[in-house]
PDB file of N, CA and C in Angstrom:
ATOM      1  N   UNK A   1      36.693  42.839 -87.237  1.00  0.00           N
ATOM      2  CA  UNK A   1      37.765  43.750 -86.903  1.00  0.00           C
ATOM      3  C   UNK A   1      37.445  45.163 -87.371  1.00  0.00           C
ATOM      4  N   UNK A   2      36.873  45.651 -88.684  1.00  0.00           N
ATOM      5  CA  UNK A   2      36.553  46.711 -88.789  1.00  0.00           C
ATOM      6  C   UNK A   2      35.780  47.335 -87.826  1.00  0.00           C
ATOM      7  N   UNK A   3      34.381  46.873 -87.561  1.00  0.00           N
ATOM      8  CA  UNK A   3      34.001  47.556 -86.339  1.00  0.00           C
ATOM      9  C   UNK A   3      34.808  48.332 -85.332  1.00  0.00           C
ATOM     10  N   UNK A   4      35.850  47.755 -84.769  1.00  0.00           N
ATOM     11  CA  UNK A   4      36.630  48.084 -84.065  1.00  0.00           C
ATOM     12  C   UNK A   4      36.713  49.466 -84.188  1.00  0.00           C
ATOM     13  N   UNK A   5      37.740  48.887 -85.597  1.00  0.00           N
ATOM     14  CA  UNK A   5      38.369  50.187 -85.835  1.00  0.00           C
ATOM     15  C   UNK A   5      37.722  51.561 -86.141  1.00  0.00           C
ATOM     16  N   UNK A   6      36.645  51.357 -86.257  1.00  0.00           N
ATOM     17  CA  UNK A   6      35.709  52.661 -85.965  1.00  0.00           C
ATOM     18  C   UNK A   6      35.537  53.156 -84.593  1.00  0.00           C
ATOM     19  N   UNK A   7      36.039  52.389 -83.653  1.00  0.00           N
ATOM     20  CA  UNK A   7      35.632  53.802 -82.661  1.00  0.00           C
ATOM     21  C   UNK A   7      37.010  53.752 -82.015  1.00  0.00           C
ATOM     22  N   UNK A   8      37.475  53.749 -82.927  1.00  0.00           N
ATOM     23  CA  UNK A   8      39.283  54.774 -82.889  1.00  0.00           C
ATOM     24  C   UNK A   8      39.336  55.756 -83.310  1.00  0.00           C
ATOM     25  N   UNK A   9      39.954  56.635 -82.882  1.00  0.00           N
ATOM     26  CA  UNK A   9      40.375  58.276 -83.016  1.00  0.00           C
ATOM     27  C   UNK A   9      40.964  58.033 -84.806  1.00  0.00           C
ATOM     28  N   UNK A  10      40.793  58.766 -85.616  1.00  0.00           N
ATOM     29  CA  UNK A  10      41.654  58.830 -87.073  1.00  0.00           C
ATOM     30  C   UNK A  10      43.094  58.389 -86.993  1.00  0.00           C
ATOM     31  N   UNK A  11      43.986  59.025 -85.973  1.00  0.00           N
ATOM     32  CA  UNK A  11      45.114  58.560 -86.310  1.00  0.00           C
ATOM     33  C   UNK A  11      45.662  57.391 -86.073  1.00  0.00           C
ATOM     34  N   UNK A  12      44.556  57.134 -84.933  1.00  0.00           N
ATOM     35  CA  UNK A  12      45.426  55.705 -84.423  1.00  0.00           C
ATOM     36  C   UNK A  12      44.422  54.576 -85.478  1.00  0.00           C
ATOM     37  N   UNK A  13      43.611  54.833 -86.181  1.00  0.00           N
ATOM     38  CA  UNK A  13      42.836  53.867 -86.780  1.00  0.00           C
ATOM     39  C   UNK A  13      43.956  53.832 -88.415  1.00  0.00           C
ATOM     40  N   UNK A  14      44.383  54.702 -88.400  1.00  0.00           N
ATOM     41  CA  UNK A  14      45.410  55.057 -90.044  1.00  0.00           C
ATOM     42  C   UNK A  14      46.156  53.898 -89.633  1.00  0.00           C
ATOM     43  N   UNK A  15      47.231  54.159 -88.279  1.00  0.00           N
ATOM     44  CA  UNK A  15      48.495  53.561 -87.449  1.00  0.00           C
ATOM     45  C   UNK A  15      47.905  52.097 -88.220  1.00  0.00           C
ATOM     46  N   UNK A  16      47.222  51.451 -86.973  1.00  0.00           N
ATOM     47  CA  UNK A  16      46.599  50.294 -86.630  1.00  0.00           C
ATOM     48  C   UNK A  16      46.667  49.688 -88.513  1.00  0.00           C
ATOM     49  N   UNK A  17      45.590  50.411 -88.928  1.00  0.00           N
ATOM     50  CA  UNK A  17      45.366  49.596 -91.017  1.00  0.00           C
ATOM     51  C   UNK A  17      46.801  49.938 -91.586  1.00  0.00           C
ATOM     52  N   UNK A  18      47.683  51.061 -91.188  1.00  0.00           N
ATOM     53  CA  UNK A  18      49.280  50.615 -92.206  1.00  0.00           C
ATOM     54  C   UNK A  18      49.990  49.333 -91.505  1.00  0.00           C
ATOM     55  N   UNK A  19      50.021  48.663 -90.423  1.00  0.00           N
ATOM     56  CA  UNK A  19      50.639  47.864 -89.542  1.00  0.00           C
ATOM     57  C   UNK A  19      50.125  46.979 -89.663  1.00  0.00           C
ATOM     58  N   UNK A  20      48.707  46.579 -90.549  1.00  0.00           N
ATOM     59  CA  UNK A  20      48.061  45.312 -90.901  1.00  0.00           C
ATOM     60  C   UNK A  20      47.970  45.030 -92.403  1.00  0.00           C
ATOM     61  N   UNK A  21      48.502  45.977 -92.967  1.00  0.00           N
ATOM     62  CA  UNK A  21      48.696  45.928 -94.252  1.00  0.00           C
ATOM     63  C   UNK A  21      50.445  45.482 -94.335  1.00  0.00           C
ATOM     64  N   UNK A  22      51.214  46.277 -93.717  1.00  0.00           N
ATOM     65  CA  UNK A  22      52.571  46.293 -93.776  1.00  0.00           C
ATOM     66  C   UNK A  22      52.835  44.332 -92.994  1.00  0.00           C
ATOM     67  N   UNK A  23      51.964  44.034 -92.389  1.00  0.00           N
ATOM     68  CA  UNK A  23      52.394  42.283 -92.017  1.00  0.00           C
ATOM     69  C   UNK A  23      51.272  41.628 -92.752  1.00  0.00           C
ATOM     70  N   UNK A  24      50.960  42.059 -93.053  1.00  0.00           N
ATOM     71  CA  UNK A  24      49.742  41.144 -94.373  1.00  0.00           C
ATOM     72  C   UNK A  24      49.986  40.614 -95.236  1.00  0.00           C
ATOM     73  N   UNK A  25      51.700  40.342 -95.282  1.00  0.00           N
ATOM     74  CA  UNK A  25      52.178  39.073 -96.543  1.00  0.00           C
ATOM     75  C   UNK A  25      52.785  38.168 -95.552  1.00  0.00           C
ATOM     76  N   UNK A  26      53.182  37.945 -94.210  1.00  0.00           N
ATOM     77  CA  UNK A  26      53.778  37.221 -93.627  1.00  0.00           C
ATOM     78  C   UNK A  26      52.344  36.253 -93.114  1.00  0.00           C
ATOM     79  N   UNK A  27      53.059  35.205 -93.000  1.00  0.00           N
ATOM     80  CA  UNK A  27      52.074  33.585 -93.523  1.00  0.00           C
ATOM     81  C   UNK A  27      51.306  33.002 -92.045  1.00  0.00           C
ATOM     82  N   UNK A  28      52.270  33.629 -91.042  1.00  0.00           N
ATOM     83  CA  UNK A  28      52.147  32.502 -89.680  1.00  0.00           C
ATOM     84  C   UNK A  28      51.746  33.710 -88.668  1.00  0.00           C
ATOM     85  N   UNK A  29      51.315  33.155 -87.471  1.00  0.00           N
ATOM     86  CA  UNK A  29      51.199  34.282 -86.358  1.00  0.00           C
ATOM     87  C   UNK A  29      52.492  34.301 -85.851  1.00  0.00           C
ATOM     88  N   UNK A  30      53.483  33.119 -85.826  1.00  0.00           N
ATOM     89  CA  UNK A  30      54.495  33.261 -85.342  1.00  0.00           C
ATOM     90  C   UNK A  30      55.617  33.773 -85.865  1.00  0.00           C
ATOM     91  N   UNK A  31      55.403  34.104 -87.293  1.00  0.00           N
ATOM     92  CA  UNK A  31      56.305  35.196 -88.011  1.00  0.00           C
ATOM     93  C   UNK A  31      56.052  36.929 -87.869  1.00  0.00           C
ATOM     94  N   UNK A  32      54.462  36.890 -87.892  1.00  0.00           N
ATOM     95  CA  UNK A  32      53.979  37.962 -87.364  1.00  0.00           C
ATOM     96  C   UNK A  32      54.361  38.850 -85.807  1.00  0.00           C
ATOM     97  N   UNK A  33      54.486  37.461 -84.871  1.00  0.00           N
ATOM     98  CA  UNK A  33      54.857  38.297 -83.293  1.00  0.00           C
ATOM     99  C   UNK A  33      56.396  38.559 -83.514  1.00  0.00           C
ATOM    100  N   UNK A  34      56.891  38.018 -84.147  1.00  0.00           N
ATOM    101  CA  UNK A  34      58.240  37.924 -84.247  1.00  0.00           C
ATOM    102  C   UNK A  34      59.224  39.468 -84.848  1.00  0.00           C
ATOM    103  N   UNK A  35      58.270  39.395 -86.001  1.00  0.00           N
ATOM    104  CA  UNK A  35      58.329  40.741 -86.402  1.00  0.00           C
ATOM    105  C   UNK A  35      57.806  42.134 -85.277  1.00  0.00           C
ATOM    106  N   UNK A  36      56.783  42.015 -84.807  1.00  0.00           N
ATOM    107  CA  UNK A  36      56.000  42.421 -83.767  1.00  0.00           C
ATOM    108  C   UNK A  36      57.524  42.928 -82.487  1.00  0.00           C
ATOM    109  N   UNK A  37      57.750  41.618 -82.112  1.00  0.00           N
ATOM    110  CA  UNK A  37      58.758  41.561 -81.099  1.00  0.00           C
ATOM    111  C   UNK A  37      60.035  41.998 -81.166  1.00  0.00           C
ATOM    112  N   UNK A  38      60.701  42.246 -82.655  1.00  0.00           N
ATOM    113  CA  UNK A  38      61.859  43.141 -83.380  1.00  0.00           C
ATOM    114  C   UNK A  38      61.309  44.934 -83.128  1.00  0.00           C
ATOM    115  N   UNK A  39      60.221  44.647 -84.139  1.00  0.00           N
ATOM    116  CA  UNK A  39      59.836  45.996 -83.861  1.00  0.00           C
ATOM    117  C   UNK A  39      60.059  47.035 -82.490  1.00  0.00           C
ATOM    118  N   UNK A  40      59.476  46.336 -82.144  1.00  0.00           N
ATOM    119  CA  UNK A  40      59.312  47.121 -80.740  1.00  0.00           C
ATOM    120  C   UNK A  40      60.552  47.257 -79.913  1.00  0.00           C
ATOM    121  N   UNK A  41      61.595  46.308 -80.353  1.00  0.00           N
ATOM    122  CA  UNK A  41      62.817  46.270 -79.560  1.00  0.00           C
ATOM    123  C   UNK A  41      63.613  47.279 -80.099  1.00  0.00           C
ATOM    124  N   UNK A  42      63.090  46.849 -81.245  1.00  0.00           N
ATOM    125  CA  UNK A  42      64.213  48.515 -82.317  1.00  0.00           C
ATOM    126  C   UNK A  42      63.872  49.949 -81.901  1.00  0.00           C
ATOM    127  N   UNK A  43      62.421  49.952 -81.061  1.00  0.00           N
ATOM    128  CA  UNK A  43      62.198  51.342 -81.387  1.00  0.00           C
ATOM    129  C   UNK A  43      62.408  51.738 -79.268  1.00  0.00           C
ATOM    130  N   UNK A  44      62.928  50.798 -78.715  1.00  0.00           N
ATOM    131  CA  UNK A  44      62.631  50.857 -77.321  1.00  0.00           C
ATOM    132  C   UNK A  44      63.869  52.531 -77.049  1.00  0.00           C
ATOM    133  N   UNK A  45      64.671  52.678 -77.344  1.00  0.00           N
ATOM    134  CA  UNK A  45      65.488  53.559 -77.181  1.00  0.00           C
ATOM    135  C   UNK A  45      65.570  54.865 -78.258  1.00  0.00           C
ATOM    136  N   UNK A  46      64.228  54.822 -78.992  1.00  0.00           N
ATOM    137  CA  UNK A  46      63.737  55.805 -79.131  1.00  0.00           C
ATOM    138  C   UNK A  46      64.764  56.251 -80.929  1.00  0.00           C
ATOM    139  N   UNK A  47      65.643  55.527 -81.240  1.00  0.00           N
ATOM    140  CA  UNK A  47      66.733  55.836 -82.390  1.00  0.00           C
ATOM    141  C   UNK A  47      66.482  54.327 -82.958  1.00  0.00           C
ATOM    142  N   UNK A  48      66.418  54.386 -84.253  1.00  0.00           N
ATOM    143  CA  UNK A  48      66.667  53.653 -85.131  1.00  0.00           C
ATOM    144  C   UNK A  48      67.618  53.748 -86.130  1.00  0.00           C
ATOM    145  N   UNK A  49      68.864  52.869 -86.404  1.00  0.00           N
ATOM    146  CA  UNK A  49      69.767  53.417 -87.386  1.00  0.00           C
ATOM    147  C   UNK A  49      69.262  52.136 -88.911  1.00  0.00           C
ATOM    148  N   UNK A  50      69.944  52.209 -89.555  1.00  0.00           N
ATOM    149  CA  UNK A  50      69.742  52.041 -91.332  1.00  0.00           C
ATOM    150  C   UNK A  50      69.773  50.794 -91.266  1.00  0.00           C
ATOM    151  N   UNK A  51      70.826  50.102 -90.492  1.00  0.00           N
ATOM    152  CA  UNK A  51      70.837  48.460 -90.134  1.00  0.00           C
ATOM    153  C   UNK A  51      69.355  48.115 -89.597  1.00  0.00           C
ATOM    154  N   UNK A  52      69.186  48.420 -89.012  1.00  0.00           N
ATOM    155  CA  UNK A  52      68.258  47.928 -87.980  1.00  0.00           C
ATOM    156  C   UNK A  52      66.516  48.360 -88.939  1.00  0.00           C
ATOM    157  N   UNK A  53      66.140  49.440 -89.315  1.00  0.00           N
ATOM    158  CA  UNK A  53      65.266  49.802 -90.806  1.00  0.00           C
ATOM    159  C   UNK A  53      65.412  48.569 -91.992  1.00  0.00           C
ATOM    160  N   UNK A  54      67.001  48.152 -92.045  1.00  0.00           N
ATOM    161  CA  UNK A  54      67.103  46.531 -93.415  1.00  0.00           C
ATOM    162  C   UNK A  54      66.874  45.678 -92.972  1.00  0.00           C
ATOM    163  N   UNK A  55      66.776  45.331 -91.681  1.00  0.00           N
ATOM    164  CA  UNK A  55      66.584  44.150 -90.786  1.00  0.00           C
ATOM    165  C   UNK A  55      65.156  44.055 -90.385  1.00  0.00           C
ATOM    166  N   UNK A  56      64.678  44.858 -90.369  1.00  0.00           N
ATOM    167  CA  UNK A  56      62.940  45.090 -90.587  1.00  0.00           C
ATOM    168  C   UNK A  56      62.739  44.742 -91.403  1.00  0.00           C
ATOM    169  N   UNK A  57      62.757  45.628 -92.258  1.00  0.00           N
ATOM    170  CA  UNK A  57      62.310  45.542 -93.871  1.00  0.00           C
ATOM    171  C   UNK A  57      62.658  44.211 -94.227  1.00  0.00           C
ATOM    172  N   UNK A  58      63.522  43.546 -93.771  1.00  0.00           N
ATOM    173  CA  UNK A  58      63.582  42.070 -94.284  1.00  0.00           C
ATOM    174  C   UNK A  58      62.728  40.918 -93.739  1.00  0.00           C
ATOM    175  N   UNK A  59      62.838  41.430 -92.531  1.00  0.00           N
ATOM    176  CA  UNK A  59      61.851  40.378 -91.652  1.00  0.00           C
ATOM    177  C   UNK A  59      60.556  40.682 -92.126  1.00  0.00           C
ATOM    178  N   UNK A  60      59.858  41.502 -92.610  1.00  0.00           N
ATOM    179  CA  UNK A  60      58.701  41.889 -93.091  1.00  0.00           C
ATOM    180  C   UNK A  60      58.727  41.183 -94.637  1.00  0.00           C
ATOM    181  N   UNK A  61      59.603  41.059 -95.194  1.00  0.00           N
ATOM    182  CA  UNK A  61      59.274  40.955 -96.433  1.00  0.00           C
ATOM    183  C   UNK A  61      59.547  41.450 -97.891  1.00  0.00           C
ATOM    184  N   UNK A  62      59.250  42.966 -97.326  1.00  0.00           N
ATOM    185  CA  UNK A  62      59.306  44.000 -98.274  1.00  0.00           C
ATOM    186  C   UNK A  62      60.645  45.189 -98.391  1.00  0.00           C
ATOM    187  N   UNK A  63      61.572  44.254 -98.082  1.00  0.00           N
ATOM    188  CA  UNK A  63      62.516  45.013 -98.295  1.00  0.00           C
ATOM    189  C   UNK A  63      63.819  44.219 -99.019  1.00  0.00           C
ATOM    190  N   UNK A  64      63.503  44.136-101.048  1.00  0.00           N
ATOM    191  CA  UNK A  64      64.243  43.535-101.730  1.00  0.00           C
ATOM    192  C   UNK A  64      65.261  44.131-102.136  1.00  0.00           C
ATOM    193  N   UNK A  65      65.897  45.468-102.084  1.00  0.00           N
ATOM    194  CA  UNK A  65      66.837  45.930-102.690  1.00  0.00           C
ATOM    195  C   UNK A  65      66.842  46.166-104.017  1.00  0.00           C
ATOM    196  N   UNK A  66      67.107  46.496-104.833  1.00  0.00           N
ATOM    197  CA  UNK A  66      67.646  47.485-106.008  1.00  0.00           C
ATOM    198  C   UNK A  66      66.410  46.488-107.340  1.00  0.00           C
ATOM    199  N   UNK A  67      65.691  47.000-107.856  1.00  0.00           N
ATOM    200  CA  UNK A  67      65.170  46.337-109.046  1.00  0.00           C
ATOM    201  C   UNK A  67      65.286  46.761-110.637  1.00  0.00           C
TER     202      UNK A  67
END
C-alpha cells in the first residue's frame, strides 16, 4: 500500500494516511465500510451538525467524552 501512496499528489496522500489511521482501531471490514458508509452520508449535503460529528466519533471509536 505504501507504494501507492507515493504517486499521490501531497494532499491527497496526507487525506488518504489520516483516514487509515483514524479507522485503524476498528476490528472488521464490515465495521470499517460501515463507518465508510455514515461518513459519506453525513457529508452528502455538504453541512455537518454536532450530532452527526458524536455519531461519527462514536462509530469510529474515538469519541469518549469528558476524561
Amino acid at each position: 500500500m505504501n507504494w501507492i501512496l507515493k504517486f499521490l499528489p501531497a494532499d491527497k496522500r496526507a487525506l488518504l494516511e489520516l483516514a487509515i489511521r483514524i479507522t485503524g482501531s476498528l476490528n472488521t471490514a464490515a465495521e470499517r465500510k460501515a463507518v465508510a458508509d455514515y461518513g459519506v452520508k453525513m457529508l452528502l449535503d455538504g453541512k455537518v451538525s454536532i450530532g452527526e460529528w458524536a455519531r461519527f466519533g462514536s462509530k469510529l471509536g474515538i469519541l469518549t467524552g469528558k476524561h
